[in-house]
Protein backbone atom coordinates (compact mmCIF):
# COMPACT_ATOMS: atom_id res chain seq x y z
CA UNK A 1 25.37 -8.57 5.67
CA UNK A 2 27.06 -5.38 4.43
CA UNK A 3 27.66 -5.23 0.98
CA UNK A 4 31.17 -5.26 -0.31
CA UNK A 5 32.22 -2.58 -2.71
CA UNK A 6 35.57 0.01 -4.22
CA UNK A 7 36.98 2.06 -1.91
CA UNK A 8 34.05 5.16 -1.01
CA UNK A 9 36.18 7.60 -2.90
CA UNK A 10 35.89 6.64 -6.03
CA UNK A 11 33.84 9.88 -4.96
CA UNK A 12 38.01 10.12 -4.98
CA UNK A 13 39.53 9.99 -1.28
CA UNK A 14 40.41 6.53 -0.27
CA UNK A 15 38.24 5.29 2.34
CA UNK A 16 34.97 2.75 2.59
CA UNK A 17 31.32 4.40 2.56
CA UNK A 18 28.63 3.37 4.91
CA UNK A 19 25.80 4.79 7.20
CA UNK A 20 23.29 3.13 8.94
CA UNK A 21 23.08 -0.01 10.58
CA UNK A 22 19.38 -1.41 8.69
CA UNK A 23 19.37 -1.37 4.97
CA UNK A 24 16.48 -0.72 3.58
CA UNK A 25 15.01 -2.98 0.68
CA UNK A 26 17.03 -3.10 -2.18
CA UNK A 27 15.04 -1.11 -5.09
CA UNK A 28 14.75 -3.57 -8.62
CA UNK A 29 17.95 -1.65 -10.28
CA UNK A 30 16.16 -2.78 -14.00
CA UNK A 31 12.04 -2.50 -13.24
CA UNK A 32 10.02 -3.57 -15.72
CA UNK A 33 9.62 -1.07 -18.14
CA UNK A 34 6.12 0.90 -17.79
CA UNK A 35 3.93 2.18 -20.58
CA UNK A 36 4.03 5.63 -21.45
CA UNK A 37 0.67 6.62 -19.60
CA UNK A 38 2.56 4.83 -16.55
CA UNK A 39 5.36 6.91 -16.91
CA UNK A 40 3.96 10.02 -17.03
CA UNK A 41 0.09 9.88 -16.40
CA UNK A 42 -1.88 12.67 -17.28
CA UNK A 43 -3.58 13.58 -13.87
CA UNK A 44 -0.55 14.83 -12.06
CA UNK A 45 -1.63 12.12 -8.81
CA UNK A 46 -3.27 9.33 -10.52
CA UNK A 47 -1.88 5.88 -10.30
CA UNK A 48 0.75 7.46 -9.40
CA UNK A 49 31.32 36.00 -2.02
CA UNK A 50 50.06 50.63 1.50
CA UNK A 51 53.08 51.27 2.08
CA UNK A 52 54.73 50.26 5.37
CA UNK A 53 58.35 50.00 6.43
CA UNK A 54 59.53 46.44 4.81
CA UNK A 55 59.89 45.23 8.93
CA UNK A 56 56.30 46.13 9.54
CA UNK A 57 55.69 44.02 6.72
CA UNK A 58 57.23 41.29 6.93
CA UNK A 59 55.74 41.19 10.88
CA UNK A 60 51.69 41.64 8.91
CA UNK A 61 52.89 39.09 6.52
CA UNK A 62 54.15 36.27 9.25
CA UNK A 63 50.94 37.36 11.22
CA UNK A 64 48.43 36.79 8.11
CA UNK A 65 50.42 33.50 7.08
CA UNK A 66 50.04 32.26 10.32
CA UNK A 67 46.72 32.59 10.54
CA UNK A 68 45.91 31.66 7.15
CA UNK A 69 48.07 28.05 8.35
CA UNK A 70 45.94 27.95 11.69
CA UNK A 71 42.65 28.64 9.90
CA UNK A 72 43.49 25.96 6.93
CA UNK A 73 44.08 23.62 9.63
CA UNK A 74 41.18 23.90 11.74
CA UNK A 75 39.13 23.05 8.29
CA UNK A 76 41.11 20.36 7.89
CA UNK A 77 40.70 19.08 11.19
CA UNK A 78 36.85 19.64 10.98
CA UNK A 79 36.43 17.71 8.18
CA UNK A 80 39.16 15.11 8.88
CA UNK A 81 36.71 14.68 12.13
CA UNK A 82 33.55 14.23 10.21
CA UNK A 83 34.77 12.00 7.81
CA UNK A 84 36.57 9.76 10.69
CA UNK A 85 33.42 9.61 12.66
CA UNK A 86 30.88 9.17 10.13
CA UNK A 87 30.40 5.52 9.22
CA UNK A 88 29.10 4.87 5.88
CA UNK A 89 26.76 2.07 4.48
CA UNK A 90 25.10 0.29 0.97
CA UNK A 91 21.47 0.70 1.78
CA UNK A 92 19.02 0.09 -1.27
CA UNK A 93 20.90 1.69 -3.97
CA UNK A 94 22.98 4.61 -2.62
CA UNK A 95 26.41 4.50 -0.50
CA UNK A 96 25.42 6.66 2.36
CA UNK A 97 28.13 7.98 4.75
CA UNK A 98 27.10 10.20 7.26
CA UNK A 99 26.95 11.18 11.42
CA UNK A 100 22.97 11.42 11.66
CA UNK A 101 21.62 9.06 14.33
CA UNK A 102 20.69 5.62 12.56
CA UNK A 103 16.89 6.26 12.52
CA UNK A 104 17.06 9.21 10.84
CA UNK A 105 20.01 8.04 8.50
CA UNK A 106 17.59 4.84 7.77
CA UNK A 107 14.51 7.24 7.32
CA UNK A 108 16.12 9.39 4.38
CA UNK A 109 17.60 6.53 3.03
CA UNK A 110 14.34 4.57 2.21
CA UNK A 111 12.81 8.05 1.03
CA UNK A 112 16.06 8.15 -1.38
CA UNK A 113 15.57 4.64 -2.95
CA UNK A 114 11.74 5.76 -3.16
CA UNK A 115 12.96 8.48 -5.49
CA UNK A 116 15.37 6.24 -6.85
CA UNK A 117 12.20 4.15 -8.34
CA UNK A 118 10.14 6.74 -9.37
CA UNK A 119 13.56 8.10 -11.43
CA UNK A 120 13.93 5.08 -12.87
CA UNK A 121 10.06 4.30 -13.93
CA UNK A 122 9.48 7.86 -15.52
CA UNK A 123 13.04 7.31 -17.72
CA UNK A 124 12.64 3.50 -18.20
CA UNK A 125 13.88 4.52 -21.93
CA UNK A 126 16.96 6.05 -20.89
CA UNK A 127 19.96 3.73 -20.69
CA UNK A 128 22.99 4.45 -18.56
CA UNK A 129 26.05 5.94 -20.83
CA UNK A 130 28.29 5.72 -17.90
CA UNK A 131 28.33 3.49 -14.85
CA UNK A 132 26.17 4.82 -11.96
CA UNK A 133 27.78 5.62 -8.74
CA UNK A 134 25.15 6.39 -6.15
CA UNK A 135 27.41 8.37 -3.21
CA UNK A 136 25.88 10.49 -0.57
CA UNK A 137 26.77 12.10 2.23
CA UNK A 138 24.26 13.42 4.58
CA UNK A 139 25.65 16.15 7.25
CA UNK A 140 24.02 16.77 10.46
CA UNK A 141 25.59 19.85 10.51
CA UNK A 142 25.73 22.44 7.81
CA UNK A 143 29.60 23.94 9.25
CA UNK A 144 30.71 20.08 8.82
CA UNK A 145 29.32 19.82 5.10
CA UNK A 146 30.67 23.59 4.03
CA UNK A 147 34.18 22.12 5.18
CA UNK A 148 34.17 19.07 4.37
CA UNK A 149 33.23 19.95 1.08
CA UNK A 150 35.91 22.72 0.80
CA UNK A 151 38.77 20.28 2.23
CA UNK A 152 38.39 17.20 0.90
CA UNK A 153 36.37 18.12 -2.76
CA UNK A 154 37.73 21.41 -3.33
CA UNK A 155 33.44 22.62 -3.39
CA UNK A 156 32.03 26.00 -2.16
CA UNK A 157 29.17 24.92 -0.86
CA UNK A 158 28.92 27.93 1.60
CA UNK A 159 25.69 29.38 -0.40
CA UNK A 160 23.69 26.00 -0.87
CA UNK A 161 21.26 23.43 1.25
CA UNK A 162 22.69 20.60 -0.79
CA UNK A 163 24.15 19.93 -4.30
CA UNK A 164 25.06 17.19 -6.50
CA UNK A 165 28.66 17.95 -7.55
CA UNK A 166 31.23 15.88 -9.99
CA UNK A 167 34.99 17.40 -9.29
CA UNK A 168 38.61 15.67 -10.09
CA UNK A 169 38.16 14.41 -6.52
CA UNK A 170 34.85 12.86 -7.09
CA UNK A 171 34.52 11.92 -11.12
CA UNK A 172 31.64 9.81 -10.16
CA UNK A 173 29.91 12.68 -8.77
CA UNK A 174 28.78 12.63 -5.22
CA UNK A 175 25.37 14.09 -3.43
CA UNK A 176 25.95 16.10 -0.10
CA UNK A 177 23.11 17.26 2.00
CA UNK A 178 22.70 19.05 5.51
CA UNK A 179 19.89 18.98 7.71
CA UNK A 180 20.39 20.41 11.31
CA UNK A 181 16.99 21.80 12.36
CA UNK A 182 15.44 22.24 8.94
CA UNK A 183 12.07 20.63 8.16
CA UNK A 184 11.86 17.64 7.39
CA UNK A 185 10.25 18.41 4.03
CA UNK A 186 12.58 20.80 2.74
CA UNK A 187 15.27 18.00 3.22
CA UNK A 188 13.18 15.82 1.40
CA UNK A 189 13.07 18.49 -1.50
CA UNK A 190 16.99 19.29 -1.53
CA UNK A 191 17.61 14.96 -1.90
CA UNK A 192 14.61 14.75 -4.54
CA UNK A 193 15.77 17.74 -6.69
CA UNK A 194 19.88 16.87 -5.74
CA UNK A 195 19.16 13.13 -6.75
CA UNK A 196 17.62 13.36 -9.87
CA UNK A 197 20.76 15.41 -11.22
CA UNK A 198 23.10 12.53 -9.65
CA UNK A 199 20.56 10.04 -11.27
CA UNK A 200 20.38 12.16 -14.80
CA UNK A 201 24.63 12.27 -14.69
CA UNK A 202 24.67 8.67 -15.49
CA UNK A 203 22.24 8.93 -17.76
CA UNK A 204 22.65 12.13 -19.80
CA UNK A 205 26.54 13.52 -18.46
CA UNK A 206 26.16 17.03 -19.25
CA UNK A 207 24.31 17.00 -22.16
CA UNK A 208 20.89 18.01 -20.69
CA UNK A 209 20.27 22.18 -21.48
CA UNK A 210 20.16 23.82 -17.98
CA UNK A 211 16.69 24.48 -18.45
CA UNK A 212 15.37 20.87 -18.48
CA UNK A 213 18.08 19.51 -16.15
CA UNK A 214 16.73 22.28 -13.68
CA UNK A 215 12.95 21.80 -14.77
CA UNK A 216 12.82 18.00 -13.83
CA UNK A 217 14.59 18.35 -10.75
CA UNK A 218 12.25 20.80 -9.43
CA UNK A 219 9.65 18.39 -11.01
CA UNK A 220 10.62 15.64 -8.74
CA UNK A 221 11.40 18.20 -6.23
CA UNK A 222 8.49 19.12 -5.62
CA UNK A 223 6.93 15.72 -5.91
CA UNK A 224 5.11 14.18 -2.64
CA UNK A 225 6.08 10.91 -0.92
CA UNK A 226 3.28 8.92 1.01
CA UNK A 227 4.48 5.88 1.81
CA UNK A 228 5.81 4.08 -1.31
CA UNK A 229 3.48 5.82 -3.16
CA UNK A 230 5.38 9.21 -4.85
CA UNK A 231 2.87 11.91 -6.18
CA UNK A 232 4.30 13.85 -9.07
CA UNK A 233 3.15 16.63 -10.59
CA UNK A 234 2.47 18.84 -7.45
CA UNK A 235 2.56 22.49 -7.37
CA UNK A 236 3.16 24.77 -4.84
CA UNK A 237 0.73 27.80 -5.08
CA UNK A 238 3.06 30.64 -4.38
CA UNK A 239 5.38 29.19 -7.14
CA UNK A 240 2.11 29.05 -9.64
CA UNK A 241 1.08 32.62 -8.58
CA UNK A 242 4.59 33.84 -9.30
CA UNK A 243 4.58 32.71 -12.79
CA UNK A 244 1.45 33.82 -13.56
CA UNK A 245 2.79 37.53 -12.35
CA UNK A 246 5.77 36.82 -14.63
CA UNK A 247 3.72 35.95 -17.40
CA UNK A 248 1.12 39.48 -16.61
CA UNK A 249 4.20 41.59 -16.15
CA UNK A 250 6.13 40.82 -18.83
CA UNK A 251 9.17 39.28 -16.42
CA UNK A 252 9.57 35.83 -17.56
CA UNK A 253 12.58 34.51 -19.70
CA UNK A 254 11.90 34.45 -23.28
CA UNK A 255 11.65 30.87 -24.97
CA UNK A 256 14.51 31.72 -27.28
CA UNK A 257 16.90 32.76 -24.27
CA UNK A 258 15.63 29.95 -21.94
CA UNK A 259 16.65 27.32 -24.38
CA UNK A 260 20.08 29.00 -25.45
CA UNK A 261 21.27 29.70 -21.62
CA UNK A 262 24.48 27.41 -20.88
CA UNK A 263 25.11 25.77 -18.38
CA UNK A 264 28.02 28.81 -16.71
CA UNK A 265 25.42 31.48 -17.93
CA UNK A 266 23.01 29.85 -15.44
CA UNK A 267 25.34 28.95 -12.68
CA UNK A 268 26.51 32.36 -12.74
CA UNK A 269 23.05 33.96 -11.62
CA UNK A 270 22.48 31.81 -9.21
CA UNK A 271 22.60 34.77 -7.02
CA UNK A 272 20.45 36.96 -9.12
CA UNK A 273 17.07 38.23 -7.75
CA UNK A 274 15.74 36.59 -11.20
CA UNK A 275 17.22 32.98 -9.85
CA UNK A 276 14.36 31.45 -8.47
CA UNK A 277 11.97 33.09 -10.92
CA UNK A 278 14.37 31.03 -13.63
CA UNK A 279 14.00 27.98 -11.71
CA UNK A 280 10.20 28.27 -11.68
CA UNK A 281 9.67 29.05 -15.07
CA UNK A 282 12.22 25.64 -15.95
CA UNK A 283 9.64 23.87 -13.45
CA UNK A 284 6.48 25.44 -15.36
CA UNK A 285 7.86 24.05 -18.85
CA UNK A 286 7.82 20.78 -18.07
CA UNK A 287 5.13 20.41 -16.68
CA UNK A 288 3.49 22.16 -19.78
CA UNK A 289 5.56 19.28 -21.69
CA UNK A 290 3.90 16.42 -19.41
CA UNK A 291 0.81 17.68 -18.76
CA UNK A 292 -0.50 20.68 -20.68
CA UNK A 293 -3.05 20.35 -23.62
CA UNK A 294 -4.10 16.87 -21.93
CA UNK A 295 -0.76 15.00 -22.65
CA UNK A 296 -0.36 16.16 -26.59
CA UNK A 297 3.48 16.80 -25.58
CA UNK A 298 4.31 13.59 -23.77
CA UNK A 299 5.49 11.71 -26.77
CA UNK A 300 7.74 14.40 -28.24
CA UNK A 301 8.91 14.97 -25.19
CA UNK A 302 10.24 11.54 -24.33
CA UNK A 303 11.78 11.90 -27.95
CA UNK A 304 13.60 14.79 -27.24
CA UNK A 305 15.08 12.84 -24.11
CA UNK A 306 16.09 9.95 -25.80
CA UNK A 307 17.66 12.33 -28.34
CA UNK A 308 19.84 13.85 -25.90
CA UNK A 309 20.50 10.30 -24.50
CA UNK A 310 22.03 9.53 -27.52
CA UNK A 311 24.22 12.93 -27.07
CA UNK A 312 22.65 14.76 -29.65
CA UNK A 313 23.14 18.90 -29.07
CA UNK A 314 20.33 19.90 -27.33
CA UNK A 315 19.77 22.71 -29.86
CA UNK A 316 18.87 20.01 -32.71
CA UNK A 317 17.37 17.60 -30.40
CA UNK A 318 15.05 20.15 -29.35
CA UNK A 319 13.86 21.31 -33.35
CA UNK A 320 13.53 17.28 -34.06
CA UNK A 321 11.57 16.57 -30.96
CA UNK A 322 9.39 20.15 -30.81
CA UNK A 323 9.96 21.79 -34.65
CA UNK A 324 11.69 25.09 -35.14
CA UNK A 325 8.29 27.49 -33.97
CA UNK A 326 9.53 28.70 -30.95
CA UNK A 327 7.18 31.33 -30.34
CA UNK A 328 4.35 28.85 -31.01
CA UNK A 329 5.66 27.01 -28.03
CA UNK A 330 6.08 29.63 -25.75
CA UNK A 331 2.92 30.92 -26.17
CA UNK A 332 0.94 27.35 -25.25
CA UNK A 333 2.88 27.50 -22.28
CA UNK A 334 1.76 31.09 -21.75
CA UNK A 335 -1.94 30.17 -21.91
CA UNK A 336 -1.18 26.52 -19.84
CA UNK A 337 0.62 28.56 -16.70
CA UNK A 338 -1.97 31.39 -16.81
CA UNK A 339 -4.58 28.99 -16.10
CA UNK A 340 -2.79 26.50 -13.70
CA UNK A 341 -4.07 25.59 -10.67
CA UNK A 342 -2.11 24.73 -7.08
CA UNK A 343 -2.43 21.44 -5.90
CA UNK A 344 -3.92 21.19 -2.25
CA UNK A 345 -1.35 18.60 -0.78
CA UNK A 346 1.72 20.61 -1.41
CA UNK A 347 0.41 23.89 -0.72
CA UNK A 348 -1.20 22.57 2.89
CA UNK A 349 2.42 21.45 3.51
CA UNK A 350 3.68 24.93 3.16
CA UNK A 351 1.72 26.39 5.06
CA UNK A 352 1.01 23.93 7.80
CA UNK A 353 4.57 24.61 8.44
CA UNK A 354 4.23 28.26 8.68
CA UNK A 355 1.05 27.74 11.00
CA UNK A 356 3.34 25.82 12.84
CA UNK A 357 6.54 27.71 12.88
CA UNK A 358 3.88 30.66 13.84
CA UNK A 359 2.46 28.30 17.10
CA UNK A 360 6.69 28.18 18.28
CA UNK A 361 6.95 31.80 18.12
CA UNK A 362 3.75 32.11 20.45
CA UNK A 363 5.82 29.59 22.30
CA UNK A 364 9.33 31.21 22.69
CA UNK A 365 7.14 34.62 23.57
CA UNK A 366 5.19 33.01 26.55
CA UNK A 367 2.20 33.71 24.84
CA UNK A 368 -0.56 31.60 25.45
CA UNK A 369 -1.65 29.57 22.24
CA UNK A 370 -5.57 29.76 20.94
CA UNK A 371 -7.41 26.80 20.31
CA UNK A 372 -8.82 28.13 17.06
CA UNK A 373 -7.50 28.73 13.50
CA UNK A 374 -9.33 31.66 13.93
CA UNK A 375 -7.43 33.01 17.32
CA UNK A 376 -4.36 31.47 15.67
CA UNK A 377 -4.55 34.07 12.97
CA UNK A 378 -5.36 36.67 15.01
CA UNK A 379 -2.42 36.06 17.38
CA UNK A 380 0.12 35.91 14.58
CA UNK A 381 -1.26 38.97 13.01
CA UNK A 382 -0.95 40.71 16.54
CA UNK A 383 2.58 40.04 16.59
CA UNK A 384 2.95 40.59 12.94
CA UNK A 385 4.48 37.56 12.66
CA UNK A 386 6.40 36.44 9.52
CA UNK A 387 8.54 33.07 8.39
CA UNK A 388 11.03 33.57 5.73
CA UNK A 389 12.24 30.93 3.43
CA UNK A 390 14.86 30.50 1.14
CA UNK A 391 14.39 28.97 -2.27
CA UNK A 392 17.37 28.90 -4.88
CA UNK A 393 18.95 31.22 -3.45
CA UNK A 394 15.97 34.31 -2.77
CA UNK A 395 14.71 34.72 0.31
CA UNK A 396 10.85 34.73 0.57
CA UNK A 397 9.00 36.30 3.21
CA UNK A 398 5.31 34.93 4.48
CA UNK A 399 2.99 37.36 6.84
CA UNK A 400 0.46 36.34 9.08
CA UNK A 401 -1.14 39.30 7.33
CA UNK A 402 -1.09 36.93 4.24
CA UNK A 403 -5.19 35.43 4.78
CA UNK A 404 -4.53 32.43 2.10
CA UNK A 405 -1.69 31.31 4.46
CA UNK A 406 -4.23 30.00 6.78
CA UNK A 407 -6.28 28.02 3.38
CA UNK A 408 -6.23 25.34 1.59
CA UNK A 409 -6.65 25.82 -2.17
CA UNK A 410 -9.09 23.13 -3.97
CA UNK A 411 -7.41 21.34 -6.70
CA UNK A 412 -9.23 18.13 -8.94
CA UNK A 413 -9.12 15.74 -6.46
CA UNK A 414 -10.71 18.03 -3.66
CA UNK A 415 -14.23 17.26 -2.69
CA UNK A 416 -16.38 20.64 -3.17
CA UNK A 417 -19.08 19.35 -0.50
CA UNK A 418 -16.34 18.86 1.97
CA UNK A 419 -13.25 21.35 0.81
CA UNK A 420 -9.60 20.64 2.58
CA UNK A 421 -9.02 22.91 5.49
CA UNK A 422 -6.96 23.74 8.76
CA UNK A 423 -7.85 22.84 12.17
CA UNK A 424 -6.36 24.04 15.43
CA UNK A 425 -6.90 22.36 18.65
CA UNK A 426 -5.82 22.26 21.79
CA UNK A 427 -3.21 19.36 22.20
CA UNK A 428 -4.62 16.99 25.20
CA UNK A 429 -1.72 14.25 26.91
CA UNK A 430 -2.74 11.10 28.31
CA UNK A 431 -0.69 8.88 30.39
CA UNK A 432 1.72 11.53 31.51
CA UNK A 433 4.60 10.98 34.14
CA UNK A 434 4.58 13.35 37.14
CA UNK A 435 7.63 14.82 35.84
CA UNK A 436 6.02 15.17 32.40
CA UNK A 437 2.67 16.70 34.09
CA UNK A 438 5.03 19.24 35.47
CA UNK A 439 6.69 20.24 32.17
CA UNK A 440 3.42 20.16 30.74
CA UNK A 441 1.72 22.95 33.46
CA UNK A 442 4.97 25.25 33.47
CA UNK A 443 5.40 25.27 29.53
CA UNK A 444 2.41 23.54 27.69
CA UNK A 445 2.78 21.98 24.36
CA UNK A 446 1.76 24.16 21.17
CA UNK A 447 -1.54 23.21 19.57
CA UNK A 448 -2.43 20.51 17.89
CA UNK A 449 -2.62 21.68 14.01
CA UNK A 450 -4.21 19.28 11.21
CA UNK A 451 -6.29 19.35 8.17
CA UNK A 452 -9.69 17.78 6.86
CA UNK A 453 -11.04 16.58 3.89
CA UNK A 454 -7.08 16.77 2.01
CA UNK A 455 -6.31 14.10 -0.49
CA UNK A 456 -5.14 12.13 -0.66
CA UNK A 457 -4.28 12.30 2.98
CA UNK A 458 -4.49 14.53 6.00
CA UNK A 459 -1.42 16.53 7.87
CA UNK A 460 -0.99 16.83 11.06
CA UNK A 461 1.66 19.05 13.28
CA UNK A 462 3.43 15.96 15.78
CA UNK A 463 5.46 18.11 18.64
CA UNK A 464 8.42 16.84 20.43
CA UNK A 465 9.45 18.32 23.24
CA UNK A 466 13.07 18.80 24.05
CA UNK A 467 15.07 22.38 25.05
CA UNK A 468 12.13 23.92 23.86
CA UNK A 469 10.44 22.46 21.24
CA UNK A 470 10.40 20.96 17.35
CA UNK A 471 8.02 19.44 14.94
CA UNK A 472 7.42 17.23 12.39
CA UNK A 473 4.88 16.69 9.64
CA UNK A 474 2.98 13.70 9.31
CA UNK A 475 1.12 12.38 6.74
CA UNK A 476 -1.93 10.05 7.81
């Protein structure tokens, strides 16, 4: 039975929300309230932009205006469209209104009230100041979420994968995502980092300092999901090598700037080469607060949360939680990100992605695809291949020339007997259709691309074929 509720647009325009047809268990809205070492466990994966004659002018003018009418109304009719056809749902705890098939509507759903969970366990302290209005819109397209957004919200979204954003047309706040082609796991990053700043909103307005508000959202970010289970803590071991070259080369942002940026200061370098460095480093911090020094920080941490529940100024919320030696701090950190290890899991989904992307280039060229790692690499490095990726904003550029790209670092819960590693095989089809066997001889399917011996579960590369072919990730 669909849930009755306001009018969708209390994310402000009057119309219902929905989106798929299957809900999706409702999450426990109040779960029992953890103990700390629940909340935020020590081991990062345990239990958890003239002069003309006036005639002339006027004609330009008329001409522009015209245009500028025509152009305005396209927009509108764009997103006018998508809204119309996009039918919008309660499922779990979010109103989702979007035009993705119901499947893959239902799938990010349940992976949204996953999140919403693991939100809720890790801030169990931190009661709501202001009623909590779950909206999101997911986009197929991203030229239908860049107008929509523009029409109906007044947002430039033009630059972004996703945001949460709270405008006069949406006081609630609302979170907007696109996926077209993308991964699958880079969606799942955008709604984990986007939806713990709708879930923080209710909890904190806008009283969380940039740098935390950023740092936990790249926290949960960059957090895994296998099955129910959600692994925190993960890091990614480009981002871990960048900030150790910060650290080395003197580039990070000082403690005493971090922690005085505003909130406008840090919007407005979001296009700044430094951008994604600044995001790191946020990311780093916490985790230094959650796990460096084996947990000493967890409990002033949580205080200096529940401080700026309360609405206390970060500034003072900070020097009651942390003391007034900021130097001191910044230099634990210093010694806790220059020793910080990758974790296997996210890493191997990084890469297994570029292996991947790599395999569909081979594809697209005719080439024929080696059944090796080894002739994998080789291949790729033959036709110098390279993915590039965006991340907050700066482009980042991975080489087959790159020889960790085709490893798997070993992290604490790696077995040093039997280390995590990449296989390549060739992909063998049973019970094909004549039709299929056909398809199969004139354009064969890409290799089948795995791991071994990765905890806490294996990745494998699952092709669908279509005009051409995609892939997915799967976690066994």
């Amino acid at each position: 039975m669909t849930a009755q509720r306001p009018p969708f647009v209390a994310v402000r325009c009057h119309g219902q929300r929905s989106a798929a047809k299957s809900a999706v268990p409702t999450c426990n809205r109040t779960p029992s309230r953890p103990t700390r070492s629940d909340r935020w466990p020590w081991h990062p994966l345990t239990k958890s932009v003239i002069q003309n004659r006036k005639s002339n002018f006027s004609f330009l003018l008329c001409v522009v205006c015209a245009s500028a009418v025509n152009c305005f109304a396209q927009e509108r009719q764009a997103q006018l469209s998508w809204w119309d056809r996009s039918p919008e749902q309660k499922i779990g705890q979010y109103w989702i209104k979007t035009d993705l098939p119901a499947d893959e509507a239902n799938s990010l759903a349940r992976h949204l009230n996953v999140m919403y969970s693991e939100f809720s366990r890790r801030l169990a302290d931190m009661p709501e100041r202001a009623e909590e209005k779950l909206n999101v819109l997911i986009f197929k397209h991203r030229q239908d979420y860049i107008l929509t957004l523009r029409a109906r919200f007044g947002v430039n979204a033009s630059a972004s994968g996703g945001m949460f954003f709270v405008t006069s047309a949406a006081p609630a706040g609302a979170l907007a995502v696109w996926t077209d082609d993308l991964p699958r796991r880079r969606i799942e990053h955008v709604i984990q980092h986007e939806g713990f700043h709708q879930f923080a909103y209710s909890r904190f307005g806008n009283d969380l300092p940039p740098w935390l508000n950023e740092g936990l959202a790249e926290f949960f970010g960059e957090a895994v999901v296998v099955g129910q289970q959600v692994l925190v803590g993960q890091s990614n071991a480009r981002v871990v090598n960048q900030i150790k070259d910060a650290i080395e080369l003197k580039r990070y942002v000082p403690f005493a700037q971090m922690l005085s940026i505003t909130s406008k200061q840090w919007g407005d370098a979001t296009l700044d080469e430094s951008a994604a460095l600044r995001y790191h480093q946020a990311w780093s911090m916490v985790q230094f607060l959650i796990y460096g020094e084996q947990g000493r920080h967890v409990a002033a941490f949580e205080t200096f949360l529940k401080h700026l529940n309360t609405g206390l100024v970060a500034d003072e919320a900070f020097k009651r939680a942390f003391g007034e030696d900021i130097a001191d701090f910044e230099a634990r950190w210093k010694r806790f990100a220059s020793t910080a290890k990758p974790s296997a899991f996210a890493t191997a989904l990084e890469r297994i992605e570029f292996l991947a992307q790599g395999a569909l280039e081979l594809n697209r060229r005719g080439t024929s695809y080696p059944p090796t790692l080894k002739g994998l690499r080789e291949a790729l490095e033959q036709i110098e291949f390279k993915q590039t990726i965006e991340t907050h904003g700066l482009k980042v550029e991975l080489g087959a020339d790159d020889d960790t790209l085709f490893t798997i670092p070993i992290d604490d819960l790696s077995d040093t007997d039997d280390p995590p590693l990449f296989t390549v095989t060739k992909t063998r089809l049973v019970g094909l259709t004549h039709r299929e066997r056909q398809l199969e001889d004139s354009q064969p399917t890409p290799p089948t691309i795995a791991t071994e011996h990765l905890r806490p579960g294996n990745l494998s590369i699952k092709w669908v074929r279509g005009d051409g072919f995609r892939f997915q990730i799967v976690v066994e």
